[in-house]
Structure formats: structure tokens, C-alpha cells
ModelCIF file with pLDDT and N, C-alpha, C, O atoms, coordinates in Angstrom:
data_MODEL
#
_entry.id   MODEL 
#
_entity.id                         1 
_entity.type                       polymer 
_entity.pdbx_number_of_molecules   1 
#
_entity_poly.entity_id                      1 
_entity_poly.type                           'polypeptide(L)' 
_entity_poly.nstd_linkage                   no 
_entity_poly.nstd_monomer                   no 
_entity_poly.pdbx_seq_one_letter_code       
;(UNK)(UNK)(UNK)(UNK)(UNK)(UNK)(UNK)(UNK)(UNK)(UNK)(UNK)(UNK)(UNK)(UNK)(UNK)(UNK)
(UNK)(UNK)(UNK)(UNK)(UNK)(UNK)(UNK)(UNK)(UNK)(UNK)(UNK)(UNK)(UNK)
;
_entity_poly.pdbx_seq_one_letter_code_can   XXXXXXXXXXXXXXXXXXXXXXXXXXXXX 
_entity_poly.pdbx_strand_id                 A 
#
loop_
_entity_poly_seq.entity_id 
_entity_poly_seq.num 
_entity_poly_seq.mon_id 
_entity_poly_seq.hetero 
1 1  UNK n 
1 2  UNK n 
1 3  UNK n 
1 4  UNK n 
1 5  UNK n 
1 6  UNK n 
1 7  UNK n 
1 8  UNK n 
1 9  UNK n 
1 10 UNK n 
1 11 UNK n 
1 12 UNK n 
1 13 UNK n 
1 14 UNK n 
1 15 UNK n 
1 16 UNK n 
1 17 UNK n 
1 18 UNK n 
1 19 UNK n 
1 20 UNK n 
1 21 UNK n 
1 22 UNK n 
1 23 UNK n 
1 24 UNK n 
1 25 UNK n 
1 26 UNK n 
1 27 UNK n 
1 28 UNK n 
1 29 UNK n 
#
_struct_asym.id          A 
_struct_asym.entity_id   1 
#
loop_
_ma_qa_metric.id 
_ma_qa_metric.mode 
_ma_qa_metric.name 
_ma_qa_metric.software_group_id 
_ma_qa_metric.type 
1 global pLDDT . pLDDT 
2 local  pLDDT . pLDDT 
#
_ma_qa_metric_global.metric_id      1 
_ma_qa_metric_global.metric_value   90.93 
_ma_qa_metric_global.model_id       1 
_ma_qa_metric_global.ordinal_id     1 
#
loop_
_ma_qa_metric_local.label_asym_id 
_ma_qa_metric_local.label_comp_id 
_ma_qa_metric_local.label_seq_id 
_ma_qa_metric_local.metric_id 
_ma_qa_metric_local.metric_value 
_ma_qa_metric_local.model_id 
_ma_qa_metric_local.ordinal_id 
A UNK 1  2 96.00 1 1  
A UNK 2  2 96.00 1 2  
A UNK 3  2 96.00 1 3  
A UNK 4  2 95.00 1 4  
A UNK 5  2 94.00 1 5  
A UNK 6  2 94.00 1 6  
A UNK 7  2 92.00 1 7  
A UNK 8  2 89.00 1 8  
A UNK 9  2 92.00 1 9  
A UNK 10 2 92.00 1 10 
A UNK 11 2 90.00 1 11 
A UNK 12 2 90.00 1 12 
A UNK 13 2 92.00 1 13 
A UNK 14 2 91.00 1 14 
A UNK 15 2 90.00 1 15 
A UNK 16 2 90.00 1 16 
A UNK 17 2 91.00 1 17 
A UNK 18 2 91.00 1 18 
A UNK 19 2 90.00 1 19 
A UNK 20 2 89.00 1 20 
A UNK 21 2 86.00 1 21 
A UNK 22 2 81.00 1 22 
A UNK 23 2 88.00 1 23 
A UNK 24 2 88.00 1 24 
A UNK 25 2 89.00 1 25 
A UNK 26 2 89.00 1 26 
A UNK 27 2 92.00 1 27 
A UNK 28 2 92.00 1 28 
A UNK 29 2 92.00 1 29 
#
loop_
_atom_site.group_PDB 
_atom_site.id 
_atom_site.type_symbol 
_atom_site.label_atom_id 
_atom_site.label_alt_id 
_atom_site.label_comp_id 
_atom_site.label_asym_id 
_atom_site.label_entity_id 
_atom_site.label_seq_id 
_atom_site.pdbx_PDB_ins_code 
_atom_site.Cartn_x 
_atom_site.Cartn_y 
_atom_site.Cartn_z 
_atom_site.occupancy 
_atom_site.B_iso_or_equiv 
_atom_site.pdbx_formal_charge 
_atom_site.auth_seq_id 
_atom_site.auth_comp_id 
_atom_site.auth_asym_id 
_atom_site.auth_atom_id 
_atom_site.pdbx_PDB_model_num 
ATOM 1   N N  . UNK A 1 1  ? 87.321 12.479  53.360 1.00 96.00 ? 1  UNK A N  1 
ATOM 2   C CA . UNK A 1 1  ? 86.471 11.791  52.384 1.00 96.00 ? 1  UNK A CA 1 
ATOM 3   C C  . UNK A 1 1  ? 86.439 10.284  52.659 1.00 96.00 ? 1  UNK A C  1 
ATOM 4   O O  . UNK A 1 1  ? 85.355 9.749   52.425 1.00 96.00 ? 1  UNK A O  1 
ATOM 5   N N  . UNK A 1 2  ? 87.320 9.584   53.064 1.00 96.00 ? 2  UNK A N  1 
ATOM 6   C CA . UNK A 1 2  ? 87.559 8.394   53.436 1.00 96.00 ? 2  UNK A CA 1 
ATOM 7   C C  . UNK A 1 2  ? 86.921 8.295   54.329 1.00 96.00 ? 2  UNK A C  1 
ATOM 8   O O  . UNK A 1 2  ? 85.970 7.600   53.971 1.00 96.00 ? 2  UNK A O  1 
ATOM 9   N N  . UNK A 1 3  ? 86.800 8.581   55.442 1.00 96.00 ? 3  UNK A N  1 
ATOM 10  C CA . UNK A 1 3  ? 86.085 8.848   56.941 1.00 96.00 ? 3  UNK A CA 1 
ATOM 11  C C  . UNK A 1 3  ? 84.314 8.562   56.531 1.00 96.00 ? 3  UNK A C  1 
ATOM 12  O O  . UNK A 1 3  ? 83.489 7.786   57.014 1.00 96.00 ? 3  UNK A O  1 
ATOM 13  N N  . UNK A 1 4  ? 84.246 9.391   55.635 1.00 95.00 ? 4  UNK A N  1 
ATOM 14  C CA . UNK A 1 4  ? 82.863 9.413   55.127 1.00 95.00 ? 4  UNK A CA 1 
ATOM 15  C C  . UNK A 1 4  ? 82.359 7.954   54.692 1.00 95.00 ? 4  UNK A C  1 
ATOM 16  O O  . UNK A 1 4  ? 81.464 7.261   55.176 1.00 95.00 ? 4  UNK A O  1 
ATOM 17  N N  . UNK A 1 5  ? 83.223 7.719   53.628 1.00 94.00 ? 5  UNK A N  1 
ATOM 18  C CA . UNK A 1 5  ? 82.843 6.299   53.150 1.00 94.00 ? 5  UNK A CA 1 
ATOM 19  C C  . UNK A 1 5  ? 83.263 5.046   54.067 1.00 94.00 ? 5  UNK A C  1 
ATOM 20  O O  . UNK A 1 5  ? 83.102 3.906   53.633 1.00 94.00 ? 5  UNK A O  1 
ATOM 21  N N  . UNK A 1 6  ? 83.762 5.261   55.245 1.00 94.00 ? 6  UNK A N  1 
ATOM 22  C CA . UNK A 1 6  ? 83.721 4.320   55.988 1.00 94.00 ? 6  UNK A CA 1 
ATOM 23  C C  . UNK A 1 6  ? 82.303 4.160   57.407 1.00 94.00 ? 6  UNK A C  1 
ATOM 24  O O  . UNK A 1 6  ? 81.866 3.343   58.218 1.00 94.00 ? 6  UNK A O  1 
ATOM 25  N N  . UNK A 1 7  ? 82.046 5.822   56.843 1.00 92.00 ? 7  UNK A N  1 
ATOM 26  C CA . UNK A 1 7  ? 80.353 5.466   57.847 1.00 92.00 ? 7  UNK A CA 1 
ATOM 27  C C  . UNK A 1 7  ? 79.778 4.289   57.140 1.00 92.00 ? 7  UNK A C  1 
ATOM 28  O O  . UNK A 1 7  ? 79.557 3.191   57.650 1.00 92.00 ? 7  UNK A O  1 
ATOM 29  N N  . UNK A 1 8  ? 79.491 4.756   55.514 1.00 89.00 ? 8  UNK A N  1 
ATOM 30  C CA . UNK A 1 8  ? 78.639 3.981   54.965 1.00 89.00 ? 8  UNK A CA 1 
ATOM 31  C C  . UNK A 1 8  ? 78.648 2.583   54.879 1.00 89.00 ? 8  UNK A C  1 
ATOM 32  O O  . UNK A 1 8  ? 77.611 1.932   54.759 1.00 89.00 ? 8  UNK A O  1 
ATOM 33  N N  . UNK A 1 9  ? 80.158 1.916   54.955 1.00 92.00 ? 9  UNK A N  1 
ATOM 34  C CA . UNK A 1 9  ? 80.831 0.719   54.896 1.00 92.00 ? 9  UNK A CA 1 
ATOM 35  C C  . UNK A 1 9  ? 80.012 0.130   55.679 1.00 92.00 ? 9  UNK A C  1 
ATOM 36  O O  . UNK A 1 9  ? 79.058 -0.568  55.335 1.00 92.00 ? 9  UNK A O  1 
ATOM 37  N N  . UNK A 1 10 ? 80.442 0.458   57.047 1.00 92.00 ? 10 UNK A N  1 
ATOM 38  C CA . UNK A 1 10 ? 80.271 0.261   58.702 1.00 92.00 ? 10 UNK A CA 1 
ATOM 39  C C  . UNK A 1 10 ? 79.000 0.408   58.280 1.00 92.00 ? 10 UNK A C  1 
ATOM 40  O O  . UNK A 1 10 ? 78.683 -0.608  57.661 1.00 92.00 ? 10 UNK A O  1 
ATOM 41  N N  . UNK A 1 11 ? 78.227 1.100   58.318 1.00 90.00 ? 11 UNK A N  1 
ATOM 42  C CA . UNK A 1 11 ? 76.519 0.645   58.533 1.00 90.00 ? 11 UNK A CA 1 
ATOM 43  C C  . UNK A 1 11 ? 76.245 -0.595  58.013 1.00 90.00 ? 11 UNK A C  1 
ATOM 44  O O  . UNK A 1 11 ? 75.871 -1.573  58.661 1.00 90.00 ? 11 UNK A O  1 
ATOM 45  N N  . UNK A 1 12 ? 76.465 -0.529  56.665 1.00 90.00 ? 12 UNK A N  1 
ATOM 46  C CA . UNK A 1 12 ? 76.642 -1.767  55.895 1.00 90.00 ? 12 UNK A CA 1 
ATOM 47  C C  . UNK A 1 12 ? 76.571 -3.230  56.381 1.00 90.00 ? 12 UNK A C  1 
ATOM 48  O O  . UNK A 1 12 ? 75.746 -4.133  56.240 1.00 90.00 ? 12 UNK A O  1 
ATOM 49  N N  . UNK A 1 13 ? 77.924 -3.094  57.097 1.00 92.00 ? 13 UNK A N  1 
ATOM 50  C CA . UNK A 1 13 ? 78.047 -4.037  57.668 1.00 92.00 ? 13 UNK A CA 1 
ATOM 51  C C  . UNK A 1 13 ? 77.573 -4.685  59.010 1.00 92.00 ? 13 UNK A C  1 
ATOM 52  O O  . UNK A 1 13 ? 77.739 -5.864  59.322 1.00 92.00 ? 13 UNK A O  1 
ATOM 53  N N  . UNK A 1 14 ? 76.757 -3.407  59.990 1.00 91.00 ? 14 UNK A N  1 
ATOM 54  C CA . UNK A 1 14 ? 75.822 -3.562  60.689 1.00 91.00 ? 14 UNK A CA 1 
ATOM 55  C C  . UNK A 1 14 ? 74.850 -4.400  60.813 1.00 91.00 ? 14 UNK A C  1 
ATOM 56  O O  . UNK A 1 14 ? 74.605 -5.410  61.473 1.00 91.00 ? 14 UNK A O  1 
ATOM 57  N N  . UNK A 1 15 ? 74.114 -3.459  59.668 1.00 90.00 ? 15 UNK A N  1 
ATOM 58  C CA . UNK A 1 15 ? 72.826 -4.413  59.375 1.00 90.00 ? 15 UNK A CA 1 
ATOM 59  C C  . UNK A 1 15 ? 73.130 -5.514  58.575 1.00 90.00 ? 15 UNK A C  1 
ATOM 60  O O  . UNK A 1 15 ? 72.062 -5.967  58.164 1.00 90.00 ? 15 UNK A O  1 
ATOM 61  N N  . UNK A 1 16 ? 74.370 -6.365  58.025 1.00 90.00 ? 16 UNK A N  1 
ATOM 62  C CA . UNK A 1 16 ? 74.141 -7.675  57.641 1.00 90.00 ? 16 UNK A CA 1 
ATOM 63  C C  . UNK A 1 16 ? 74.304 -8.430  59.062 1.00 90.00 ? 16 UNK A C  1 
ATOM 64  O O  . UNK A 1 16 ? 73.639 -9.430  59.333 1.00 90.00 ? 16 UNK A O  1 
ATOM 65  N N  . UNK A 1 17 ? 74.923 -8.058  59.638 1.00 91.00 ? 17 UNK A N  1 
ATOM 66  C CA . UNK A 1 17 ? 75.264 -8.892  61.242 1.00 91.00 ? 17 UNK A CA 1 
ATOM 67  C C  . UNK A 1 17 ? 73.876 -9.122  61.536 1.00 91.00 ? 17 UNK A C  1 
ATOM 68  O O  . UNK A 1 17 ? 73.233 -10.171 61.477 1.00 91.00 ? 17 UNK A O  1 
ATOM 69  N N  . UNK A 1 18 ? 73.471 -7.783  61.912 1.00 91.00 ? 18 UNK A N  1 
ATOM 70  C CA . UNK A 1 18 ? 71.851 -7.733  62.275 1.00 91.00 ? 18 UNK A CA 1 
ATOM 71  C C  . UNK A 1 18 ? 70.860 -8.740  61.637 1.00 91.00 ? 18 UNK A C  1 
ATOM 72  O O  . UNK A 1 18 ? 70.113 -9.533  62.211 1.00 91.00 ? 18 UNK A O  1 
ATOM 73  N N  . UNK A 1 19 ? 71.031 -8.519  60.323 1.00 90.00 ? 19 UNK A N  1 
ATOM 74  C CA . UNK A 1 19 ? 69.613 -9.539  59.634 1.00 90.00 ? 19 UNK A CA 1 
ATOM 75  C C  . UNK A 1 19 ? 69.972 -11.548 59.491 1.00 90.00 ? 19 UNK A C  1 
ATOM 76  O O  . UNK A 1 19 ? 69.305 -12.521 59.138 1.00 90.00 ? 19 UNK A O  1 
ATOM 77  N N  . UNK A 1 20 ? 71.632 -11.280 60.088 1.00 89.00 ? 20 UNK A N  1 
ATOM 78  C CA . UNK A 1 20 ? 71.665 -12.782 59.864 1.00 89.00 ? 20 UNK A CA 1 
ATOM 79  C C  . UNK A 1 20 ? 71.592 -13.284 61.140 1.00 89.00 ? 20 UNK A C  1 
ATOM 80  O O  . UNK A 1 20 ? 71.041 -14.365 61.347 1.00 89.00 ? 20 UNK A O  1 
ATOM 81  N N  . UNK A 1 21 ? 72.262 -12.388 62.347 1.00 86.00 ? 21 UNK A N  1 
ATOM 82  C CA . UNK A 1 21 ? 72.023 -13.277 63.231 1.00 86.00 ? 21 UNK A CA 1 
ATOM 83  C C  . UNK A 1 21 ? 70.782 -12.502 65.011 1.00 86.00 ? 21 UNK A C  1 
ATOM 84  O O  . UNK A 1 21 ? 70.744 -12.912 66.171 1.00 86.00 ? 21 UNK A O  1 
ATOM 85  N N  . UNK A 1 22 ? 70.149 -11.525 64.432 1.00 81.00 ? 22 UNK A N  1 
ATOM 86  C CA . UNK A 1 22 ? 69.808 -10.230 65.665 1.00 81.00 ? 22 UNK A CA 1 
ATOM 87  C C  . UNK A 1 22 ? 68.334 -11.298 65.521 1.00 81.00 ? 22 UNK A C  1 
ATOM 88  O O  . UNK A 1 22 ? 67.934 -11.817 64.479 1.00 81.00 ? 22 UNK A O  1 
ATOM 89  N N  . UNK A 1 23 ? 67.591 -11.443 67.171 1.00 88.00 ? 23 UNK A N  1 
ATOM 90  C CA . UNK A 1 23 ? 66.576 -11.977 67.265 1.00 88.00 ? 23 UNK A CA 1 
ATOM 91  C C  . UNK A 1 23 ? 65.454 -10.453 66.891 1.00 88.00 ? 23 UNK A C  1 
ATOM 92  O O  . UNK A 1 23 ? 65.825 -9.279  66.872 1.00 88.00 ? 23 UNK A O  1 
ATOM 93  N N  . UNK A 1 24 ? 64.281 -10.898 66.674 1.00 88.00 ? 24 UNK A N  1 
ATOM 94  C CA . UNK A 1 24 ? 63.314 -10.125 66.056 1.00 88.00 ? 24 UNK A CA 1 
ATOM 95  C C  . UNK A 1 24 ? 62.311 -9.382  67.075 1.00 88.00 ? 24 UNK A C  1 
ATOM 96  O O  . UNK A 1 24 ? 61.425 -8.628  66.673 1.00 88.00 ? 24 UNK A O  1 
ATOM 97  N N  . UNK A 1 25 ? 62.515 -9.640  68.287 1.00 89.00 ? 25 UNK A N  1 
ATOM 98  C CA . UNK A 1 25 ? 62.339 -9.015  69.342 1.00 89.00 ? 25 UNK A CA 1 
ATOM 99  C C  . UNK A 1 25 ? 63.090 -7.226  69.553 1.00 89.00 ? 25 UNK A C  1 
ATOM 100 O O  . UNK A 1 25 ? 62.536 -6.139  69.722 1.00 89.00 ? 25 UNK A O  1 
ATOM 101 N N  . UNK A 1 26 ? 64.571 -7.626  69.438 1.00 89.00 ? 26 UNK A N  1 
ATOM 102 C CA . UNK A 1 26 ? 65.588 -6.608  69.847 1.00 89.00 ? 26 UNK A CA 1 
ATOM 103 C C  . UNK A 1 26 ? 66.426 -6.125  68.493 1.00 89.00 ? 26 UNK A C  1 
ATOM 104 O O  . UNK A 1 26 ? 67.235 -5.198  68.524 1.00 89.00 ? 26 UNK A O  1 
ATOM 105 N N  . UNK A 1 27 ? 66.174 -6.736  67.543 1.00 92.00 ? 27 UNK A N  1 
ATOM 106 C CA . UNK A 1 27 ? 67.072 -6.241  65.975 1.00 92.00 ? 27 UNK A CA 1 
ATOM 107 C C  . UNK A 1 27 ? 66.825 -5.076  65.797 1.00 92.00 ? 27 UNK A C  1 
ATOM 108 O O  . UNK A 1 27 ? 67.642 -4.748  64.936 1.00 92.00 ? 27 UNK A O  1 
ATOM 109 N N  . UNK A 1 28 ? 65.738 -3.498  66.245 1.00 92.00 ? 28 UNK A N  1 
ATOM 110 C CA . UNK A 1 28 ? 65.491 -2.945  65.794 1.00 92.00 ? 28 UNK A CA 1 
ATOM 111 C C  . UNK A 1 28 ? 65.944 -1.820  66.484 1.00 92.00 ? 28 UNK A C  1 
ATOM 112 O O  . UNK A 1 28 ? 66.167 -0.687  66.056 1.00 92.00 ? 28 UNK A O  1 
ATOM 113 N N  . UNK A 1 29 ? 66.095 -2.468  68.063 1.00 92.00 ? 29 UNK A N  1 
ATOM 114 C CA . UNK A 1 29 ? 66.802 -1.297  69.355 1.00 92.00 ? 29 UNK A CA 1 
ATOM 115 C C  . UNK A 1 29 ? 68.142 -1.318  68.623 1.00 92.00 ? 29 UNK A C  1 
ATOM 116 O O  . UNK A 1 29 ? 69.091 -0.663  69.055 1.00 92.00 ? 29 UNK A O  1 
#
């Protein structure tokens, strides 16, 4: 169950990396 909620974490925290610093060319590959 933990495992689980650490996908969701981890995505989470993906896409803030992504939208603060990913150029708009390649943010989406």
C-alpha cells in the first residue's frame, strides 16, 4: 500500500520539476 502511494508522490513530484524548470520544446517527451 505504501509502494502505491509513493507512485503517486513521485509523479507529483515529477511534474513540479518539469513545470518549473523543463524547456517547452522537450517537457512533454
Amino acid at each position: 500500500n505504501a509502494r502505491y502511494e509513493l507512485l503517486g508522490r513521485d509523479l507529483k513530484q515529477v511534474a513540479k520539476v518539469l513545470l518549473e524548470h523543463g524547456q517547452p520544446a522537450k517537457i512533454a517527451a
